[in-house]
N, C-alpha and C. Protein backbone atom coordinates (compact mmCIF):
# COMPACT_ATOMS: atom_id res chain seq x y z
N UNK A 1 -53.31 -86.92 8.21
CA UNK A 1 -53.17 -85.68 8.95
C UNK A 1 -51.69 -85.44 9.23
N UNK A 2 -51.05 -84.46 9.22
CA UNK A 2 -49.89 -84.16 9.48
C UNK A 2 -49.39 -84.02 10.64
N UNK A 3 -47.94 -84.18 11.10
CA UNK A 3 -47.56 -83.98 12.54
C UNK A 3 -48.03 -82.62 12.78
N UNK A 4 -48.02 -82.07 14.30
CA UNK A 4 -47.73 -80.60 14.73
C UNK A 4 -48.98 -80.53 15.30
N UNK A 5 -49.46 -79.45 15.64
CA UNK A 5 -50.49 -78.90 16.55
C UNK A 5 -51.69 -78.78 15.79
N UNK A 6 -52.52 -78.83 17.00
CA UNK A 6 -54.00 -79.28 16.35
C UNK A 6 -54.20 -77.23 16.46
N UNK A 7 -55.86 -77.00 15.83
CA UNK A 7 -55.65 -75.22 15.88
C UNK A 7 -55.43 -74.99 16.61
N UNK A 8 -55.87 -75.15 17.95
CA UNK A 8 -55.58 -74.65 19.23
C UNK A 8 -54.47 -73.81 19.58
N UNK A 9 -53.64 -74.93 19.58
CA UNK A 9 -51.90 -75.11 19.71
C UNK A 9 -51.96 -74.11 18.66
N UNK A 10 -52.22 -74.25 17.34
CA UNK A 10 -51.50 -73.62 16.09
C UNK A 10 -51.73 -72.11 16.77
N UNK A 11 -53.22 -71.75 17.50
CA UNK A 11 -53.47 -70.19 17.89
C UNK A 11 -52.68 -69.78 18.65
N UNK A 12 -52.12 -70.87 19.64
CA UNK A 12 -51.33 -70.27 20.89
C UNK A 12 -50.14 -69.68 20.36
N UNK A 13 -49.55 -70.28 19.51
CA UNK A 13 -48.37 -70.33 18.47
C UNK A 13 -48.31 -68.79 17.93
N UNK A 14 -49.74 -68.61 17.22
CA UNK A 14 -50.03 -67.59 16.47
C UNK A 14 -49.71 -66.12 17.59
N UNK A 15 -50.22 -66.21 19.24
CA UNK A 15 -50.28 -64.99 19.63
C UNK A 15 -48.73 -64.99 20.81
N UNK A 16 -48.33 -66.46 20.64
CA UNK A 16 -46.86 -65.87 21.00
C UNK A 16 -45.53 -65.29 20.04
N UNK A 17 -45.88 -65.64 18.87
CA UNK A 17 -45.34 -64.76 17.68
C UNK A 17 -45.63 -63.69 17.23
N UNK A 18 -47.26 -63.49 17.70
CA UNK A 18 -47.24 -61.58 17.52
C UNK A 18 -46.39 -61.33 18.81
N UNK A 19 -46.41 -61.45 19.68
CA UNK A 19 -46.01 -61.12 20.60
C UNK A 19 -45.05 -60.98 21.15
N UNK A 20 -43.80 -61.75 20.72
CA UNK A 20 -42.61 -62.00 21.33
C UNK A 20 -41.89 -61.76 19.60
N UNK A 21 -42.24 -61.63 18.86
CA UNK A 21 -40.97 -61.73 17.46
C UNK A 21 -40.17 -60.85 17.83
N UNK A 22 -40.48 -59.42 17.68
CA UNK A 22 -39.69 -58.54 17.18
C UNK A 22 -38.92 -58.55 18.84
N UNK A 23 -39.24 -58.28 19.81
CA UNK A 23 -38.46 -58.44 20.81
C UNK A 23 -36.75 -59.63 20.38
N UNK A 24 -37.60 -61.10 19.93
CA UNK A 24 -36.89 -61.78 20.04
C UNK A 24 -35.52 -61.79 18.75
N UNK A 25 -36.12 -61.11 17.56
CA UNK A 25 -35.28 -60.38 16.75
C UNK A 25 -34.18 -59.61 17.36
N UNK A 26 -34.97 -58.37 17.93
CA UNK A 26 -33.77 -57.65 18.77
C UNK A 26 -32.53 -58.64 19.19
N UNK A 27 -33.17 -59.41 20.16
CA UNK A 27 -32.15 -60.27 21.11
C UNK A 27 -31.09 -61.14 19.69
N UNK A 28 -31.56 -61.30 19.13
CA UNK A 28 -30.80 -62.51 17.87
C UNK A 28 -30.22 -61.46 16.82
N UNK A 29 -30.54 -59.91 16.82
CA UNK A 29 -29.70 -59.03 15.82
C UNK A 29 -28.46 -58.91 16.50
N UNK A 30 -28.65 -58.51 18.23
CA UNK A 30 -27.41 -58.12 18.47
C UNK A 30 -26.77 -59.00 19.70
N UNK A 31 -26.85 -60.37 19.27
CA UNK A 31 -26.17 -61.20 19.18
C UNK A 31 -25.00 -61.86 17.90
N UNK A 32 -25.89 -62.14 16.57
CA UNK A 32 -25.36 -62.04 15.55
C UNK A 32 -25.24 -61.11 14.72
N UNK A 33 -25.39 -59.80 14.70
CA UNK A 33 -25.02 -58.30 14.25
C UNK A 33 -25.85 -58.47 12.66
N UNK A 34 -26.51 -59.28 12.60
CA UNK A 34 -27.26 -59.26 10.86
C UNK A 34 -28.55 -59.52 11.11
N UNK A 35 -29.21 -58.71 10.56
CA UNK A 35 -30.62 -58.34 10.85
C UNK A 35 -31.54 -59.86 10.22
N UNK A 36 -31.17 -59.91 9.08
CA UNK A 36 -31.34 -61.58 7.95
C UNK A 36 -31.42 -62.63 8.58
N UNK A 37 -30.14 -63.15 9.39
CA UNK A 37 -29.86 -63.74 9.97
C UNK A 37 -30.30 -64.07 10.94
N UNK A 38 -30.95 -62.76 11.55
CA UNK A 38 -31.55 -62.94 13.21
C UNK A 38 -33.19 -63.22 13.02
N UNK A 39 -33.68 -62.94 11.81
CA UNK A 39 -35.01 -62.74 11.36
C UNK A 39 -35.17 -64.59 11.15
N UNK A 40 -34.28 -65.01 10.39
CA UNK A 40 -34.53 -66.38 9.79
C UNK A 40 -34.56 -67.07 10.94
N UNK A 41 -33.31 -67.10 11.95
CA UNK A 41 -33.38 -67.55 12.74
C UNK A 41 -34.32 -68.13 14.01
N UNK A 42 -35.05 -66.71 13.92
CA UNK A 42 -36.64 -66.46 15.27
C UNK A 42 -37.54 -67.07 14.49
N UNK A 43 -37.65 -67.17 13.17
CA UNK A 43 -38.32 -67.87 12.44
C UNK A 43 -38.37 -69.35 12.30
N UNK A 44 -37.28 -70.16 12.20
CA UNK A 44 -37.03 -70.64 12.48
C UNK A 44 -37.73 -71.71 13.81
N UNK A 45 -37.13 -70.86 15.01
CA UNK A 45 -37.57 -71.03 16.40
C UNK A 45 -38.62 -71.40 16.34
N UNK A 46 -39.80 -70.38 15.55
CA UNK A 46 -41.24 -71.03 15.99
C UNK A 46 -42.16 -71.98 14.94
N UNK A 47 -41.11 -71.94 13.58
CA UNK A 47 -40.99 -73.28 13.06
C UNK A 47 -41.46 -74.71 14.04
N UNK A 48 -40.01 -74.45 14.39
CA UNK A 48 -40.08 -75.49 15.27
C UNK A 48 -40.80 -75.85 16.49
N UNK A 49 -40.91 -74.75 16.94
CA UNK A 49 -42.61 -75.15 17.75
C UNK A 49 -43.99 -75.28 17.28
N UNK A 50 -43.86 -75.23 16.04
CA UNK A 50 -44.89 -75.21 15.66
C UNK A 50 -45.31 -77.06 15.30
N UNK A 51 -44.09 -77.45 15.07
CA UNK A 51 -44.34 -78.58 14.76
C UNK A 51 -44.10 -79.49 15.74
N UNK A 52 -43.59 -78.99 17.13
CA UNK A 52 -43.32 -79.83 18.12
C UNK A 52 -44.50 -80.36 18.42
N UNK A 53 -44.31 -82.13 18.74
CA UNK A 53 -45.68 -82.62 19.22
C UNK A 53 -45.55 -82.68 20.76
N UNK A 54 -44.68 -81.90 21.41
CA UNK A 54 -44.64 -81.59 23.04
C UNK A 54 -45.35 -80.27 23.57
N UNK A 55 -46.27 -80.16 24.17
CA UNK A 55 -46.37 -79.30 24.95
C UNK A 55 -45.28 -78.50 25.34
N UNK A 56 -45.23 -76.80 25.40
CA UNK A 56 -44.04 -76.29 25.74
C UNK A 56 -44.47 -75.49 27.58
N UNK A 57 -43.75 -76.18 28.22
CA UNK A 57 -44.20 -75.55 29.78
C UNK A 57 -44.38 -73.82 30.03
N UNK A 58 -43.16 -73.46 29.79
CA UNK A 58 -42.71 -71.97 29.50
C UNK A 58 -42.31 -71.56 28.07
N UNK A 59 -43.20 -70.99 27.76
CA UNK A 59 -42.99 -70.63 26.11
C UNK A 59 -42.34 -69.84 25.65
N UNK A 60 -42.33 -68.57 26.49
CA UNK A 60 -41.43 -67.57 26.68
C UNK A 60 -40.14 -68.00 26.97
N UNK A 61 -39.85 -68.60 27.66
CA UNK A 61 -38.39 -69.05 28.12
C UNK A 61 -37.82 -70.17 27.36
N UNK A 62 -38.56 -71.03 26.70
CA UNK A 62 -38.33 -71.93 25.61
C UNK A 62 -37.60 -70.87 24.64
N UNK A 63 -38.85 -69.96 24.23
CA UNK A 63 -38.27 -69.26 23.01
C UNK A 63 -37.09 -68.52 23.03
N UNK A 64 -36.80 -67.97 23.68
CA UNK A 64 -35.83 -67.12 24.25
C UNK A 64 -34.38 -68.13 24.77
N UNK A 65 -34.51 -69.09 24.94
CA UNK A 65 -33.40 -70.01 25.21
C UNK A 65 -33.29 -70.65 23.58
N UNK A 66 -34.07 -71.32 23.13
CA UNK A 66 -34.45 -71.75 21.58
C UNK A 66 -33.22 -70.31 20.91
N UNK A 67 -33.38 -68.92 20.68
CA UNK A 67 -33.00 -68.11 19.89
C UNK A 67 -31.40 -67.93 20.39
N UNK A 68 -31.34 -67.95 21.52
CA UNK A 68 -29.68 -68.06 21.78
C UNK A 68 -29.17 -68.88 21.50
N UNK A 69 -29.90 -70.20 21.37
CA UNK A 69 -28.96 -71.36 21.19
C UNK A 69 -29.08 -71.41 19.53
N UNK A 70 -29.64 -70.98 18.77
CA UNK A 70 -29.60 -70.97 16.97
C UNK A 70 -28.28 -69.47 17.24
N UNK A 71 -28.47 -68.36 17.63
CA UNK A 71 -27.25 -68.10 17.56
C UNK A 71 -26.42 -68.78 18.09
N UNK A 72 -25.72 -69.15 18.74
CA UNK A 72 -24.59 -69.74 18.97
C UNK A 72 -24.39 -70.62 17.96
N UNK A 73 -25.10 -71.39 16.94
CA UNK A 73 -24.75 -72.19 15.93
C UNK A 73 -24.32 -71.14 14.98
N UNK A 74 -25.06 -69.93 14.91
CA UNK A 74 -24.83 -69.30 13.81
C UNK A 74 -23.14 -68.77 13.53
N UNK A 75 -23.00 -68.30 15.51
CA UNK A 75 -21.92 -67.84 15.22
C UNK A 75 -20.75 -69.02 15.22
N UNK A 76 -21.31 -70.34 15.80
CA UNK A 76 -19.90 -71.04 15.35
C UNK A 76 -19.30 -71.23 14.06
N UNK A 77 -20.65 -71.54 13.24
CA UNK A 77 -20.23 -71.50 11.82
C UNK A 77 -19.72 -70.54 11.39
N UNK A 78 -20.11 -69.39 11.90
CA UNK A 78 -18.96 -68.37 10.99
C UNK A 78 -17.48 -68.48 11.52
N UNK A 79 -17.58 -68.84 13.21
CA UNK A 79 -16.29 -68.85 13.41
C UNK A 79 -15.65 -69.72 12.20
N UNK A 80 -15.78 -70.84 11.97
CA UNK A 80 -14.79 -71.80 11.43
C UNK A 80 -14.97 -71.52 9.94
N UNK A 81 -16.10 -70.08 9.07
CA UNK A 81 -15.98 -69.96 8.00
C UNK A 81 -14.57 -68.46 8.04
N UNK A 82 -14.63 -68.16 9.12
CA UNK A 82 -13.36 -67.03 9.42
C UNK A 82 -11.92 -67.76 9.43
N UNK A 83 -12.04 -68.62 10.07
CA UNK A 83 -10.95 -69.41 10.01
C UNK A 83 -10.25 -69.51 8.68
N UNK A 84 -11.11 -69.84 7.53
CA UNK A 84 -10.06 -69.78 6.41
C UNK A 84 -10.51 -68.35 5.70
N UNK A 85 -10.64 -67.47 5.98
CA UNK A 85 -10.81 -66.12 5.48
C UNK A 85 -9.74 -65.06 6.42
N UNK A 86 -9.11 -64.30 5.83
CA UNK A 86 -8.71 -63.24 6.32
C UNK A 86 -10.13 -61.88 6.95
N UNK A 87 -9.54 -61.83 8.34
CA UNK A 87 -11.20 -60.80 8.69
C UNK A 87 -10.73 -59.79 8.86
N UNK A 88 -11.78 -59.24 8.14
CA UNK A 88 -11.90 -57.17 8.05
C UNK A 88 -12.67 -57.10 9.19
N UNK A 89 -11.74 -55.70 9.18
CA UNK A 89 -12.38 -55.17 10.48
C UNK A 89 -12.90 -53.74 10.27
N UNK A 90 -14.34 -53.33 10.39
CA UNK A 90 -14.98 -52.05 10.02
C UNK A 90 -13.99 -50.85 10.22
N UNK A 91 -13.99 -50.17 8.91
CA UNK A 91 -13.36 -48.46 9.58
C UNK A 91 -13.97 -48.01 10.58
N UNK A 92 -13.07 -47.26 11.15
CA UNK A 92 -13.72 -46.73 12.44
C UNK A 92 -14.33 -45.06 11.73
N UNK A 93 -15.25 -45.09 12.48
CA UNK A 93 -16.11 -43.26 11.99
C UNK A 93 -15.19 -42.71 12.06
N UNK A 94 -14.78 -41.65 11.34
CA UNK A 94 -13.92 -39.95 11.70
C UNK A 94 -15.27 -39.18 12.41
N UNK A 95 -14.46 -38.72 13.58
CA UNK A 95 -15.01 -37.83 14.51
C UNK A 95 -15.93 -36.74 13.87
N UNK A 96 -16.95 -36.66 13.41
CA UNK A 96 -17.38 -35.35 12.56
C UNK A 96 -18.22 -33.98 13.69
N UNK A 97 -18.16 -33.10 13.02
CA UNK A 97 -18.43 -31.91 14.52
C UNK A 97 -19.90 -31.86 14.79
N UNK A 98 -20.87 -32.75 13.46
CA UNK A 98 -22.37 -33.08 13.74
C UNK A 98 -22.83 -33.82 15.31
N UNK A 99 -23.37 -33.62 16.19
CA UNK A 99 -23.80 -34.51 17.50
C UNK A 99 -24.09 -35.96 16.71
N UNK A 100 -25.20 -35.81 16.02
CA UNK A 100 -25.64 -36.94 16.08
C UNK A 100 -24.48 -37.98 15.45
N UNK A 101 -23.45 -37.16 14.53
CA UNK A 101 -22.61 -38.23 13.71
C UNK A 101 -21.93 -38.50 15.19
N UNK A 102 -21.07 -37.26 16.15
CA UNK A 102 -20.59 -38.48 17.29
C UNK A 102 -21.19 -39.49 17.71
N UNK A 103 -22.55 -39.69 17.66
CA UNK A 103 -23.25 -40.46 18.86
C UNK A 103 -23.40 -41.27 18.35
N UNK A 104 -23.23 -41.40 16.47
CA UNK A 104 -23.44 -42.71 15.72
C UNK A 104 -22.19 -43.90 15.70
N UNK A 105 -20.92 -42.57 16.19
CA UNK A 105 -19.67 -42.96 15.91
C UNK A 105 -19.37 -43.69 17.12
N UNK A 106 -19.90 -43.13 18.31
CA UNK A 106 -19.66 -43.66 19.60
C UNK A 106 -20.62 -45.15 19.32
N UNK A 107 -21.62 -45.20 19.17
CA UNK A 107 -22.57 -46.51 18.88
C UNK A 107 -21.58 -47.35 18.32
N UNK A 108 -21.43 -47.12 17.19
CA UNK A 108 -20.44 -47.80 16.61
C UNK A 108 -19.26 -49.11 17.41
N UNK A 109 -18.66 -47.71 17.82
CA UNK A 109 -17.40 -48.18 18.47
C UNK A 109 -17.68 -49.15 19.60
N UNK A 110 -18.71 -48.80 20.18
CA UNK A 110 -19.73 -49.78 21.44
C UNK A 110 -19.52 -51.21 20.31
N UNK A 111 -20.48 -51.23 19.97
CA UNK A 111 -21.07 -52.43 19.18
C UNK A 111 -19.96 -53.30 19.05
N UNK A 112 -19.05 -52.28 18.05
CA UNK A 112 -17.54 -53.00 17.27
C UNK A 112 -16.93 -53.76 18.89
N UNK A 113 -17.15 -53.05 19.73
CA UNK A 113 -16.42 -53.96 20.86
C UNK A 113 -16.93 -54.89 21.51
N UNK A 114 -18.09 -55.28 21.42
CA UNK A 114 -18.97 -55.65 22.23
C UNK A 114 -18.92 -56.99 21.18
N UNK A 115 -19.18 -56.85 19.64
CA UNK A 115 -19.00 -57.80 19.01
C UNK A 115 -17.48 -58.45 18.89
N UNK A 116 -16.52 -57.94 19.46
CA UNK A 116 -15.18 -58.91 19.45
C UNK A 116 -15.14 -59.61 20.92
N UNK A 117 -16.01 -59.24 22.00
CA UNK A 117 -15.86 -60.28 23.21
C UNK A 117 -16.10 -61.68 22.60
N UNK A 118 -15.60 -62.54 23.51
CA UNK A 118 -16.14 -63.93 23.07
C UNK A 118 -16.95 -63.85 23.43
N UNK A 119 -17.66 -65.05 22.83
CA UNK A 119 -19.12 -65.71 22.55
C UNK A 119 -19.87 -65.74 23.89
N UNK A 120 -19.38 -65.95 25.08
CA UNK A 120 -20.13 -66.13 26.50
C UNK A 120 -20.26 -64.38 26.97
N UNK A 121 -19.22 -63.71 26.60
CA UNK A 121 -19.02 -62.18 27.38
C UNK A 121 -20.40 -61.61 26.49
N UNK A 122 -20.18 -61.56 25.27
CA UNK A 122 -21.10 -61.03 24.71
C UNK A 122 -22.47 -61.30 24.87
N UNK A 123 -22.83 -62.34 24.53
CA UNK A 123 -24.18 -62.60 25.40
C UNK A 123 -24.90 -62.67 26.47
N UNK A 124 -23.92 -62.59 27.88
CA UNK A 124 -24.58 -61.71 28.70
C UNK A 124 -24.01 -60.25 28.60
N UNK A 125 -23.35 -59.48 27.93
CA UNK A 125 -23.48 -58.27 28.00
C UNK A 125 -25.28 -57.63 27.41
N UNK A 126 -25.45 -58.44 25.94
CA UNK A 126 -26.32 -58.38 25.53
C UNK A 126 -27.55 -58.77 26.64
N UNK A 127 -27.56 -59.86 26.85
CA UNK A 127 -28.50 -60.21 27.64
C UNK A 127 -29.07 -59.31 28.94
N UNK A 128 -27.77 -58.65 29.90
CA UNK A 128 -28.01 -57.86 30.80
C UNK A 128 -27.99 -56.28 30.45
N UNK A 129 -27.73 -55.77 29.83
CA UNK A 129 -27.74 -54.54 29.26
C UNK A 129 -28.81 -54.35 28.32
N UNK A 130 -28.62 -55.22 26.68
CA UNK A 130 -29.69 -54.62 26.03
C UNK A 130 -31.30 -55.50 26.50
N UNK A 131 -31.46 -56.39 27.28
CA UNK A 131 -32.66 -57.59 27.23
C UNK A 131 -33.10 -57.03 28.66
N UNK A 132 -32.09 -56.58 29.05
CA UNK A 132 -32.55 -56.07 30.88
C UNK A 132 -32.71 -56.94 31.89
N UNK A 133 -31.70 -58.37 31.59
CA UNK A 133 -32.85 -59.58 32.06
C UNK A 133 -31.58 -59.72 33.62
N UNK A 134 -32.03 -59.89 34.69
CA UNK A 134 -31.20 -59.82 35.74
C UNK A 134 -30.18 -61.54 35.87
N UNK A 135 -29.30 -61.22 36.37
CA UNK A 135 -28.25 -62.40 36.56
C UNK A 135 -29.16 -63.76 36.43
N UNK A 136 -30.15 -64.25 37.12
CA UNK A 136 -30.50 -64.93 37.34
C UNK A 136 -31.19 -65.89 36.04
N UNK A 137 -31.78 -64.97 35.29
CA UNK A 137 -32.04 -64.92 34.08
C UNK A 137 -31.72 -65.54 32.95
N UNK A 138 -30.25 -64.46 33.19
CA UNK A 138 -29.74 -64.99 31.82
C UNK A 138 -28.68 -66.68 32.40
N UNK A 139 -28.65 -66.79 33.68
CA UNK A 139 -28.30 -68.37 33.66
C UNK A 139 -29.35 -68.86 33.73
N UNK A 140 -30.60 -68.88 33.81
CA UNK A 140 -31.43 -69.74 32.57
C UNK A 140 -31.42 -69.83 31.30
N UNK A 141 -31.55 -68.85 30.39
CA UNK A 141 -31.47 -68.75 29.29
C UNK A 141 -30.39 -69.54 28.63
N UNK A 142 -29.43 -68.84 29.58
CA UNK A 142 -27.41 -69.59 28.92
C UNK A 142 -27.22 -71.23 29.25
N UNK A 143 -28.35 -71.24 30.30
CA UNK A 143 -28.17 -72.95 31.06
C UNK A 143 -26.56 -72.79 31.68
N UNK A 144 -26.40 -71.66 32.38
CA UNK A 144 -25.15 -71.75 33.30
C UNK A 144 -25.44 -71.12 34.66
N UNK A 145 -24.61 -71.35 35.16
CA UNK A 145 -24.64 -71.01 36.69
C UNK A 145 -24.64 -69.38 36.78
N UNK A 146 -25.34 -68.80 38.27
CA UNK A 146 -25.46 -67.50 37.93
C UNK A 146 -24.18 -67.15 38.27
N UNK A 147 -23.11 -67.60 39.12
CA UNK A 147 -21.93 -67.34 39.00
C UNK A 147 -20.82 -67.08 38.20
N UNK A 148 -21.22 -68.28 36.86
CA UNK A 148 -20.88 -68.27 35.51
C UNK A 148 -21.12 -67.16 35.16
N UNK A 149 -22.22 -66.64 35.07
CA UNK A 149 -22.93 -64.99 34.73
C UNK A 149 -21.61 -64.20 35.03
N UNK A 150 -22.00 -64.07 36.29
CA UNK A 150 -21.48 -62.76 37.08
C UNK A 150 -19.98 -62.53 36.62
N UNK A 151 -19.22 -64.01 36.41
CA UNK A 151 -18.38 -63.75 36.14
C UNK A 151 -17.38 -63.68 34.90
N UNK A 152 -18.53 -63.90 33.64
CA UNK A 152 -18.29 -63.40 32.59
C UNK A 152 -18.70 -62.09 32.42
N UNK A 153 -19.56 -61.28 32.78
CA UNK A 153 -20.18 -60.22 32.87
C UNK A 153 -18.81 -59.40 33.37
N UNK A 154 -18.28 -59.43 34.40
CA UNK A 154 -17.09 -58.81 35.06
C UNK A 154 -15.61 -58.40 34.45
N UNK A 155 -15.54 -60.33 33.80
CA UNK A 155 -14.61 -59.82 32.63
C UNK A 155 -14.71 -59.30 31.09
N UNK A 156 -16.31 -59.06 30.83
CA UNK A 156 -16.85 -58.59 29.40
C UNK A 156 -16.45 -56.76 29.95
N UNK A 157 -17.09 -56.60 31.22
CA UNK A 157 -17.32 -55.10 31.69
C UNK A 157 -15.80 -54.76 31.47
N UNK A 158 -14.72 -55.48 32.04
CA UNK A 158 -13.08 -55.32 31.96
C UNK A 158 -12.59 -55.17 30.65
N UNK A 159 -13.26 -55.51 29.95
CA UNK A 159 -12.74 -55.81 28.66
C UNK A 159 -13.20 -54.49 27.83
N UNK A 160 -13.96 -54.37 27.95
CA UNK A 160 -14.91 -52.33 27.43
C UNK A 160 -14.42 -51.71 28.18
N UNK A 161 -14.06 -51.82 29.40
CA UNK A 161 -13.57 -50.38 30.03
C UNK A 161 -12.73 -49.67 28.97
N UNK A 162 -11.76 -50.01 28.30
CA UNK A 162 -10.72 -48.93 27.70
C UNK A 162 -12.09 -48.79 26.72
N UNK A 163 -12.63 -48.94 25.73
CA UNK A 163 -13.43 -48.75 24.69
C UNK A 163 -14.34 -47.58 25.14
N UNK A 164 -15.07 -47.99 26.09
CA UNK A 164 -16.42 -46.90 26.71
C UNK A 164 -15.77 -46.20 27.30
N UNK A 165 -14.35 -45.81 27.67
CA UNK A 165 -13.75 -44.51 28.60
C UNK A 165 -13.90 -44.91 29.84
N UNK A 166 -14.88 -45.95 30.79
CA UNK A 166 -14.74 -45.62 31.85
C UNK A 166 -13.79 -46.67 32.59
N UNK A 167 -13.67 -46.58 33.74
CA UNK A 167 -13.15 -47.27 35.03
C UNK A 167 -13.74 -48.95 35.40
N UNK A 168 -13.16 -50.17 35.06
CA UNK A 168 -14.16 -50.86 35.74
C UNK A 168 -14.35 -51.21 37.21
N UNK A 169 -15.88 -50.61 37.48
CA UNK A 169 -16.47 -50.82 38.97
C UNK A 169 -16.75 -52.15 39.14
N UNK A 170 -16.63 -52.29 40.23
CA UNK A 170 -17.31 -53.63 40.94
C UNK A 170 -18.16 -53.97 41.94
């Protein structure tokens, strides 16, 4: 008989992956900005629960801590595959007089900035903005203090102010 879960387990498996993928995609696209990448990755994740012979307490929060922490591998490796590469940096949109092309152009420009914070700013920007998940949260998820949060969050928000036009509040 093989390691991993007896059916049971294998079902539980089965209806927290209908259930949580594509959410958890989201969270792992725009973390690592590649759709491939974020797909293999969540995949991955429940790989590996699938074959865990541990009981998982919180499955949801396993998984969801599980997918940040495969990004963060993902993106170290690229860091140190950038390292010996010269990095391009996307053209920026020309302003076109279509709405929707501004609003694609403005997206854009969001993203493009949001993806040059470091690795901690960005993931709770992501985390508290696109995941909705409150301070408390995402220092579970991150395994840091919610102070840690707050105060990468503060200097991620400082860091977009010139990008998004506005003022940073506090």
């Amino acid at each position: 008989m093989s390691a991993g879960l007896d059916g049971r387990a294998q079902t539980g498996v089965n209806e927290l992956f209908r259930l949580h993928y594509l959410a958890l995609v989201r969270l792992a696209m725009r973390l690592v900005d590649d759709q491939e990448t974020a797909e293999d990755l969540v995949q991955d994740v429940f790989v590996g629960l699938t074959h865990s012979r541990r009981p998982v307490a919180e499955p949801e929060r396993y998984l969801r801590r599980a997918v940040v922490n495969r990004c963060r591998s993902v993106l170290r490796r690229r860091r140190v595959a950038q390292a010996f590469q010269a990095r391009r940096r996307p053209a920026e949109f020309a302003a076109g007089s279509d709405e929707d092309t501004q609003r694609r152009g403005e997206r854009h420009r969001v993203l493009a900035a949001v993806a040059d914070l470091p690795a901690r700013q960005r993931q709770v920007i992501v985390l508290r903005y696109y995941e909705d998940l409150s301070v408390g949260q995402i220092a579970d998820v991150l395994n840091i203090s919610p102070g840690a949060v707050s105060s990468a969050l503060n200097r991620a928000l400082a860091g977009l102010a010139p990008t998004i036009g506005v003022g940073h509040e506090q």
